[in-house]
Protein backbone atom coordinates (compact mmCIF):
# COMPACT_ATOMS: atom_id res chain seq x y z
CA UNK A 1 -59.23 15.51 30.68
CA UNK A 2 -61.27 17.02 28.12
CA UNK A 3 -59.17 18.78 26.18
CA UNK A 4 -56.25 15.80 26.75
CA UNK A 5 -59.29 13.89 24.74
CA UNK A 6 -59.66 16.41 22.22
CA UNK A 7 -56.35 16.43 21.60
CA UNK A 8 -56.16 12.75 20.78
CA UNK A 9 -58.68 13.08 18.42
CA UNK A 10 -56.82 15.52 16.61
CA UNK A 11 -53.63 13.48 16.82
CA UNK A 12 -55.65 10.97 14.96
CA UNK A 13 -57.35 12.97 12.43
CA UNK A 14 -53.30 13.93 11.66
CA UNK A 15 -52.61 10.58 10.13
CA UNK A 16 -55.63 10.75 7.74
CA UNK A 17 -55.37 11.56 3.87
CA UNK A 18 -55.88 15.63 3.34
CA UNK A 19 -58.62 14.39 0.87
CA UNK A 20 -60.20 12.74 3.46
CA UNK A 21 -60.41 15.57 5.91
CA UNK A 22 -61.37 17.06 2.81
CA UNK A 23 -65.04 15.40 2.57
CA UNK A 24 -65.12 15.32 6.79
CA UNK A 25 -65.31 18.68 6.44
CA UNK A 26 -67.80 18.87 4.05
CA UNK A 27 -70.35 16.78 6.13
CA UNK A 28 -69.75 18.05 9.57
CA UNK A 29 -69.57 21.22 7.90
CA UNK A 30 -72.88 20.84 6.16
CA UNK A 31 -74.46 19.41 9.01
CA UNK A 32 -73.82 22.48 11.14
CA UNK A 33 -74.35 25.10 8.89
CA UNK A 34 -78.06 23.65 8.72
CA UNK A 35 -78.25 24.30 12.55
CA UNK A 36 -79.72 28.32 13.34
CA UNK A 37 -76.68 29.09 15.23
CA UNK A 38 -75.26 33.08 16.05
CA UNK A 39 -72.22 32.28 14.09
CA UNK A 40 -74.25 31.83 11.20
CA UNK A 41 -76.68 34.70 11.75
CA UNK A 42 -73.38 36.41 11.69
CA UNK A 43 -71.92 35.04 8.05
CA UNK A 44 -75.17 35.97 6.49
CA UNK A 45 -75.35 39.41 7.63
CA UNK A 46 -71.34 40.02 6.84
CA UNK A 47 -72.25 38.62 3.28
CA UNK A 48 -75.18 40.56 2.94
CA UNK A 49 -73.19 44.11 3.82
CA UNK A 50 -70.43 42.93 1.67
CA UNK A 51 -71.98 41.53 -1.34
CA UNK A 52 -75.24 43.13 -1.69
CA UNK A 53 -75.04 42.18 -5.34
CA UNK A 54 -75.23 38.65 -5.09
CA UNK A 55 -78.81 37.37 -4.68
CA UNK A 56 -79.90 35.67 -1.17
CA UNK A 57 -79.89 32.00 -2.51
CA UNK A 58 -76.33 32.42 -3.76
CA UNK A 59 -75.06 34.34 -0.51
CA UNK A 60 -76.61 31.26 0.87
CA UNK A 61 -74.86 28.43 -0.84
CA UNK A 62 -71.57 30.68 -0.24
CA UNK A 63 -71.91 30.58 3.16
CA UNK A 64 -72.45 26.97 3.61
CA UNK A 65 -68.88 26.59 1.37
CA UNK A 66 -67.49 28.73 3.85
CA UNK A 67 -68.70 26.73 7.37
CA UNK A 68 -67.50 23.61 5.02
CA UNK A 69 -63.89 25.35 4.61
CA UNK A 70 -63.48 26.38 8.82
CA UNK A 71 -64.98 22.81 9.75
CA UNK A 72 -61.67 21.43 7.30
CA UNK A 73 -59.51 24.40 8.82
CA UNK A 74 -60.06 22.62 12.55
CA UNK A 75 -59.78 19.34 11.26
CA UNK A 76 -56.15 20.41 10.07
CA UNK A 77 -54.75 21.37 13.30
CA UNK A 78 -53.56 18.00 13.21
CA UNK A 79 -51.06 18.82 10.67
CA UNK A 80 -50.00 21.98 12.08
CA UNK A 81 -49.50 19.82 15.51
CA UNK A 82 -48.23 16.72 14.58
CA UNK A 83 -47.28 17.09 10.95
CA UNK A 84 -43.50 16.29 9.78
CA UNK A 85 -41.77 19.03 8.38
CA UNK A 86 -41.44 16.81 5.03
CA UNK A 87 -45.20 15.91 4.90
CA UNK A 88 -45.83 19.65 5.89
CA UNK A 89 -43.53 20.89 2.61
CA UNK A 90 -46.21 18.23 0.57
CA UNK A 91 -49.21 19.80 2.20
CA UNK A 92 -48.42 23.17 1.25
CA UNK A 93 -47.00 24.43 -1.23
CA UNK A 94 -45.59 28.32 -1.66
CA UNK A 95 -45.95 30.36 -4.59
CA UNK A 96 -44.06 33.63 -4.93
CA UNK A 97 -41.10 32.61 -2.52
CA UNK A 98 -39.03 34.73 -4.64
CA UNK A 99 -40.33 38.00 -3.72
CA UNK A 100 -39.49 37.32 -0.02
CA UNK A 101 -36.10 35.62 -0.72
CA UNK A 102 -34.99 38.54 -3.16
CA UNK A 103 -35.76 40.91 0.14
CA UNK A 104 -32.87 38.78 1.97
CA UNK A 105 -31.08 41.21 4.80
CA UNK A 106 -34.52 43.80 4.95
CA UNK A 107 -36.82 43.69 7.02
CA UNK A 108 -40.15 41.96 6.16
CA UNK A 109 -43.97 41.75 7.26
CA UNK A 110 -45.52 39.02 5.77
CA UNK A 111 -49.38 40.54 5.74
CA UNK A 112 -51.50 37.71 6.44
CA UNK A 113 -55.33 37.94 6.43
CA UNK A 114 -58.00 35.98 7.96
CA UNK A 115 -58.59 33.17 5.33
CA UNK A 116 -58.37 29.52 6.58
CA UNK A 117 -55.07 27.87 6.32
CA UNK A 118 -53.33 30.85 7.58
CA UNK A 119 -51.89 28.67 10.53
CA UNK A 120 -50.30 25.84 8.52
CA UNK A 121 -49.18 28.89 6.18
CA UNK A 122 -47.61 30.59 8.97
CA UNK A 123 -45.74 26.71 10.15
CA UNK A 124 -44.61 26.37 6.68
CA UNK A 125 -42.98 29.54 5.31
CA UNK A 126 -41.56 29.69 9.05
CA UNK A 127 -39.62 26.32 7.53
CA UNK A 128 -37.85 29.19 5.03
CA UNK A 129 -37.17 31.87 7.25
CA UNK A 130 -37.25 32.56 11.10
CA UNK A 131 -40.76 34.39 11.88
CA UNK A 132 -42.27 36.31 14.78
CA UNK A 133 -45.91 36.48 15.36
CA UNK A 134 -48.35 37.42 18.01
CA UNK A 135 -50.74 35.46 19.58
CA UNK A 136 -53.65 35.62 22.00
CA UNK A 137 -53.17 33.80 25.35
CA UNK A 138 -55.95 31.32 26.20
CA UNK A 139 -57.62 31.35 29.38
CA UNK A 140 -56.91 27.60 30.21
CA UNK A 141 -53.38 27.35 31.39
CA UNK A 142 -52.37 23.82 29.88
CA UNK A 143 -54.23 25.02 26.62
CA UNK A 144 -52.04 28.21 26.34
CA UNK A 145 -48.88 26.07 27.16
CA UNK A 146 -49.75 23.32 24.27
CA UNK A 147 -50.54 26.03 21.92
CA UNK A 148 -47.38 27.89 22.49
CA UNK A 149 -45.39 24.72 21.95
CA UNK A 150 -47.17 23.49 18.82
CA UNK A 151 -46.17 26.85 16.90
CA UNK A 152 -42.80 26.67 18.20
CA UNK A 153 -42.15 22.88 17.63
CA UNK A 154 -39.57 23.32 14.78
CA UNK A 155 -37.47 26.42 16.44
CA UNK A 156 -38.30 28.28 13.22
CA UNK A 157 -39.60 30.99 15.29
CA UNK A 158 -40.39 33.12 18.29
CA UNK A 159 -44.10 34.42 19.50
CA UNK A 160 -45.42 37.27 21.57
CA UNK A 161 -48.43 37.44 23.69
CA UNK A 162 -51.11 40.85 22.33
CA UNK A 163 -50.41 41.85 25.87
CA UNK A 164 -46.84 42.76 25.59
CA UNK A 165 -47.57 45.02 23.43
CA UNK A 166 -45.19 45.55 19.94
CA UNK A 167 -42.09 46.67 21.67
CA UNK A 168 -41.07 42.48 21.67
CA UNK A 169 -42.33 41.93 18.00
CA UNK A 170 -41.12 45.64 16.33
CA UNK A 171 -37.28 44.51 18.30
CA UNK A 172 -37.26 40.46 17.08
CA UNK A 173 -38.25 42.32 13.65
CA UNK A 174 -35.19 44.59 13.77
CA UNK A 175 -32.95 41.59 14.85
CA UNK A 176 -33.73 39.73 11.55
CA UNK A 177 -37.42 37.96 12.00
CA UNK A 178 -39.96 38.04 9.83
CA UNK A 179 -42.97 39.19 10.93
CA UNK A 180 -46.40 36.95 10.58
CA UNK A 181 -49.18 39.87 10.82
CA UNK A 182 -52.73 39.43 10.89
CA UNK A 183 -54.10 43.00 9.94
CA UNK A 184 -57.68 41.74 10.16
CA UNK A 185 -60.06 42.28 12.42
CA UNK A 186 -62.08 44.54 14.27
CA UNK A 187 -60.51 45.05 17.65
CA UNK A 188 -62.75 48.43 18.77
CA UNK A 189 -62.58 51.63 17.50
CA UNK A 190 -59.28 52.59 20.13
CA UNK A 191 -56.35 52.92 17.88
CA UNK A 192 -58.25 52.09 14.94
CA UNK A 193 -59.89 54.14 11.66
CA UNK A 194 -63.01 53.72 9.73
CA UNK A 195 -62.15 52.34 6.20
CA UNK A 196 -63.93 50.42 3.54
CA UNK A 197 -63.60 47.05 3.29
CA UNK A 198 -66.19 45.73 1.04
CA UNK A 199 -67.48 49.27 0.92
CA UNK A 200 -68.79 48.83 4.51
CA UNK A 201 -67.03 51.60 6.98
CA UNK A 202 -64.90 48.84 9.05
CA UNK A 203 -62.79 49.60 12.06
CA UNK A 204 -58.98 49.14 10.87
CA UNK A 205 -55.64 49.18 13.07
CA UNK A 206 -52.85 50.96 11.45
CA UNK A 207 -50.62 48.71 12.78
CA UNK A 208 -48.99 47.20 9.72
CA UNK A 209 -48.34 51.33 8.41
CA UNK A 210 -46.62 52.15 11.72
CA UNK A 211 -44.33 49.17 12.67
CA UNK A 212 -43.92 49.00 9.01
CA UNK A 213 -42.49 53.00 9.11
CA UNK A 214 -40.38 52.53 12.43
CA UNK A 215 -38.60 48.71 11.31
CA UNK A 216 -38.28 50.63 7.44
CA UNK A 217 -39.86 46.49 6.47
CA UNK A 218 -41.16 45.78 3.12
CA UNK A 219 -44.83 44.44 3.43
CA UNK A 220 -45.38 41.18 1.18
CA UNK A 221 -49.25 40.31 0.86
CA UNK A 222 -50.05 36.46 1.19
CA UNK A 223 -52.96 34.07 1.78
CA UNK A 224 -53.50 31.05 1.81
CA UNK A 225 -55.39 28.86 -0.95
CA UNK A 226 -57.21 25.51 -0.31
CA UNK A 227 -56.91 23.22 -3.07
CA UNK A 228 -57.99 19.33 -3.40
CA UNK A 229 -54.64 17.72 -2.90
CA UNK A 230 -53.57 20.57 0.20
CA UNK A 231 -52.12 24.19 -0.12
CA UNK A 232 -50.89 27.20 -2.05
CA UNK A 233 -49.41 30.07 0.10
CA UNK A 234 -49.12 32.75 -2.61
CA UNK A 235 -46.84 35.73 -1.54
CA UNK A 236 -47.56 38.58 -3.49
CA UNK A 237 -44.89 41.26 -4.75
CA UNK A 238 -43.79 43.56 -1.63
CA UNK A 239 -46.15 46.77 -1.52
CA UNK A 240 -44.62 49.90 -3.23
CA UNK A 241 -44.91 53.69 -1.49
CA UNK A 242 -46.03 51.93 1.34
CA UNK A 243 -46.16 53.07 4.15
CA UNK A 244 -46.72 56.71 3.64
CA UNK A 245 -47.15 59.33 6.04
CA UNK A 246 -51.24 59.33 5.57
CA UNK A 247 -51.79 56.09 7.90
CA UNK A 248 -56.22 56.81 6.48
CA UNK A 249 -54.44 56.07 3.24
CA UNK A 250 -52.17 53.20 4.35
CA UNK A 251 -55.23 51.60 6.08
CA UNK A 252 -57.55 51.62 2.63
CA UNK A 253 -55.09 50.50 0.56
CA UNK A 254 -54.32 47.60 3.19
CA UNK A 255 -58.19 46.87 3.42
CA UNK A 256 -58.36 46.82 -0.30
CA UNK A 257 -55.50 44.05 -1.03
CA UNK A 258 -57.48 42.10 1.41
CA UNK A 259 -61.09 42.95 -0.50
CA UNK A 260 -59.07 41.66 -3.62
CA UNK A 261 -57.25 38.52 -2.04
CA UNK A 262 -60.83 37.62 -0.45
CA UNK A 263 -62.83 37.92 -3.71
CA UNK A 264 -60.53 35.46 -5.23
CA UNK A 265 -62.18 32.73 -2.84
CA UNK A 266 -64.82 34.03 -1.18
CA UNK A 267 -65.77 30.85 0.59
CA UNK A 268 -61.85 30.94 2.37
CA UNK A 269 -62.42 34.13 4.11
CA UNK A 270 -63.71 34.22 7.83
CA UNK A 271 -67.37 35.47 7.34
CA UNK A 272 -67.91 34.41 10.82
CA UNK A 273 -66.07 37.15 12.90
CA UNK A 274 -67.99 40.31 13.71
CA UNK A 275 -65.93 42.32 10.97
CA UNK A 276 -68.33 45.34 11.34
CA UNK A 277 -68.75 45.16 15.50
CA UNK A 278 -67.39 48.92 16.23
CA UNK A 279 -69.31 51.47 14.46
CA UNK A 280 -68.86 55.20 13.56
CA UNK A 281 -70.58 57.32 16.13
CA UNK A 282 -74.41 57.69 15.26
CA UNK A 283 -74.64 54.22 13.47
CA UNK A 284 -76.32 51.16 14.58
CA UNK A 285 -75.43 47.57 15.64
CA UNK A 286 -75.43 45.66 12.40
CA UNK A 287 -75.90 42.71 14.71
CA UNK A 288 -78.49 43.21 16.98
CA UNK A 289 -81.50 41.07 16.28
C-alpha cells in the first residue's frame, strides 16, 4: 500500500510546472542537506578527494546544490512515468542529435554517466532511436514490475536485468539497438582497474572498451543538463581510436570525458555514491569514520 501511495504522489507531482518542481526541490532539498545524514558524510568526503582545491565553505555550498539537484531528480520521475511523449520532447531537449543520426546503420553506445536527468535522457532519445539498457532488479516484486513497465511504456526499447549478464545487451546491440550505458560506478575491484577519476585511483569496469571492440559500436558521450525551463541532452561527437587494444588506456580516457562532462556542472553529478569504495591493495577505507 505504501508504495501504491507513493506512487500517487508522484502521479501528482507529474502534472506540476517543471519550474515548480524546480523550487520543491530546492526546499526539500535544502532542508535535508541540513540533516547529518551518511549520504552526506559521503558527498563531502567525494568532494574533498576530488576537489581538494576548492576551499571547505565552497565544497560546502556545492554540495547543498547538489542534494537540491537529486531531491528535483526524484521529483521528476513523474515525467519519466506519466509524461506524454509531446510534453516529454518540451521537457528535454537534445543537442548534438546529429552525431548519432549521421552513425545511422552502425552500431552505437550512447555513454551515459551518473549526472541527474540521465533517466528522462535515456526516455527521450529512446523517442529517436530504439535503445537497450540494463537495469538492476528491485527486491520488491510489484516495484520491479512497475519499474520495468515505466521504461518500456513507449515500445522505444528493450531492457536487461545486470544478472543476465551482456550476452542479451552485446546481441540486441548487434540486431540494431542502441545501447544506454552507464560506465560509472564502482562495482568492486572484480573485473575492474584502478584509474583516475578526479586524480583519485577509482575502480573502473572496462565494459564500454570490450562490448565496444566485439559489437565494432561507435561510443557517443552524453549527459544530461538541468536548465530552468527543463533539459539539454548534449551528445558529444563519437570517440575516435577508441577502443584500442590497451583496455588501462580505454578506461582513463573514459574516466576523463566523464571528469570533463562533470566539471561542467559540478552540482549535476552524483557525489553521493561511494565512487572510491574498492581500494588498491594496502590503502584505506576513505569512508570509515
Amino acid at each position: 500500500m505504501g508504495l501504491r501511495l507513493l506512487v500517487g504522489v508522484v502521479w501528482l507531482l507529474s502534472w506540476l510546472p517543471f519550474r515548480v518542481i524546480t523550487a520543491l526541490g530546492w526546499l526539500v532539498g535544502s532542508l535535508i542537506y541540513a540533516l547529518p545524514t551518511s549520504r552526506r558524510r559521503i558527498g563531502a568526503v567525494n568532494l574533498r578527494l576530488c576537489l581538494p582545491e576548492l576551499g571547505e565553505a565552497e565544497r560546502a555550498r556545492l554540495l547543498r546544490r547538489n542534494f537540491v539537484a537529486m531531491v528535483q531528480m526524484l521529483l521528476e520521475y513523474g515525467y519519466c512515468w506519466f509524461a506524454s511523449r509531446e510534453k516529454l520532447k518540451r521537457l528535454v531537449r537534445i543537442e548534438g542529435l546529429e552525431h548519432l543520426r549521421a552513425l545511422d546503420g552502425r552500431n552505437v553506445i550512447l555513454m551515459m554517466p551518473h549526472f541527474t536527468g540521465l533517466d528522462l535522457a535515456g526516455l527521450r532519445v529512446s523517442l529517436e532511436t530504439r535503445l537497450v539498457s540494463i537495469y538492476s532488479v528491485q527486491k520488491d516484486p510489484w516495484l520491479d514490475a512497475f519499474f520495468r513497465a515505466k521504461r518500456l511504456r513507449f515500445g522505444t526499447g528493450i531492457i536487461f536485468a545486470r544478472q543476465q549478464g551482456t550476452r542479451p545487451t552485446l546481441r540486441a546491440l548487434k540486431e540494431g539497438y542502441r545501447l544506454y550505458y552507464l560506465p560509472d560506478q564502482d562495482f568492486g575491484a572484480r573485473d575492474s582497474v584502478f584509474v583516475p577519476f578526479f586524480g583519485v585511483p577509482a575502480a573502473t569496469i572496462g565494459g564500454l572498451s570490450r562490448m565496444a571492440a566485439v559489437t565494432k559500436a561507435a561510443v557517443l558521450p552524453c549527459y544530461p543538463r538541468r536548465e530552468a525551463d527543463g533539459y539539454t541532452l548534449v551528445i558529444e561527437p563519437a570517440l575516435q581510436n577508441f577502443p584500442t587494444d590497451d583496455i588501462v588506456a580505454d578506461a582513463t580516457r573514459m574516466n576523463a570525458v566523464i571528469e570533463a562532462q562533470a566539471r561542467r556542472q559540478l552540482h549535476q553529478y552524483f557525489w553521493l555514491h561511494k565512487r572510491f569504495k574498492s581500494r588498491p591493495p594496502g590503502e584505506a577505507d576513505f569512508y570509515a569514520r
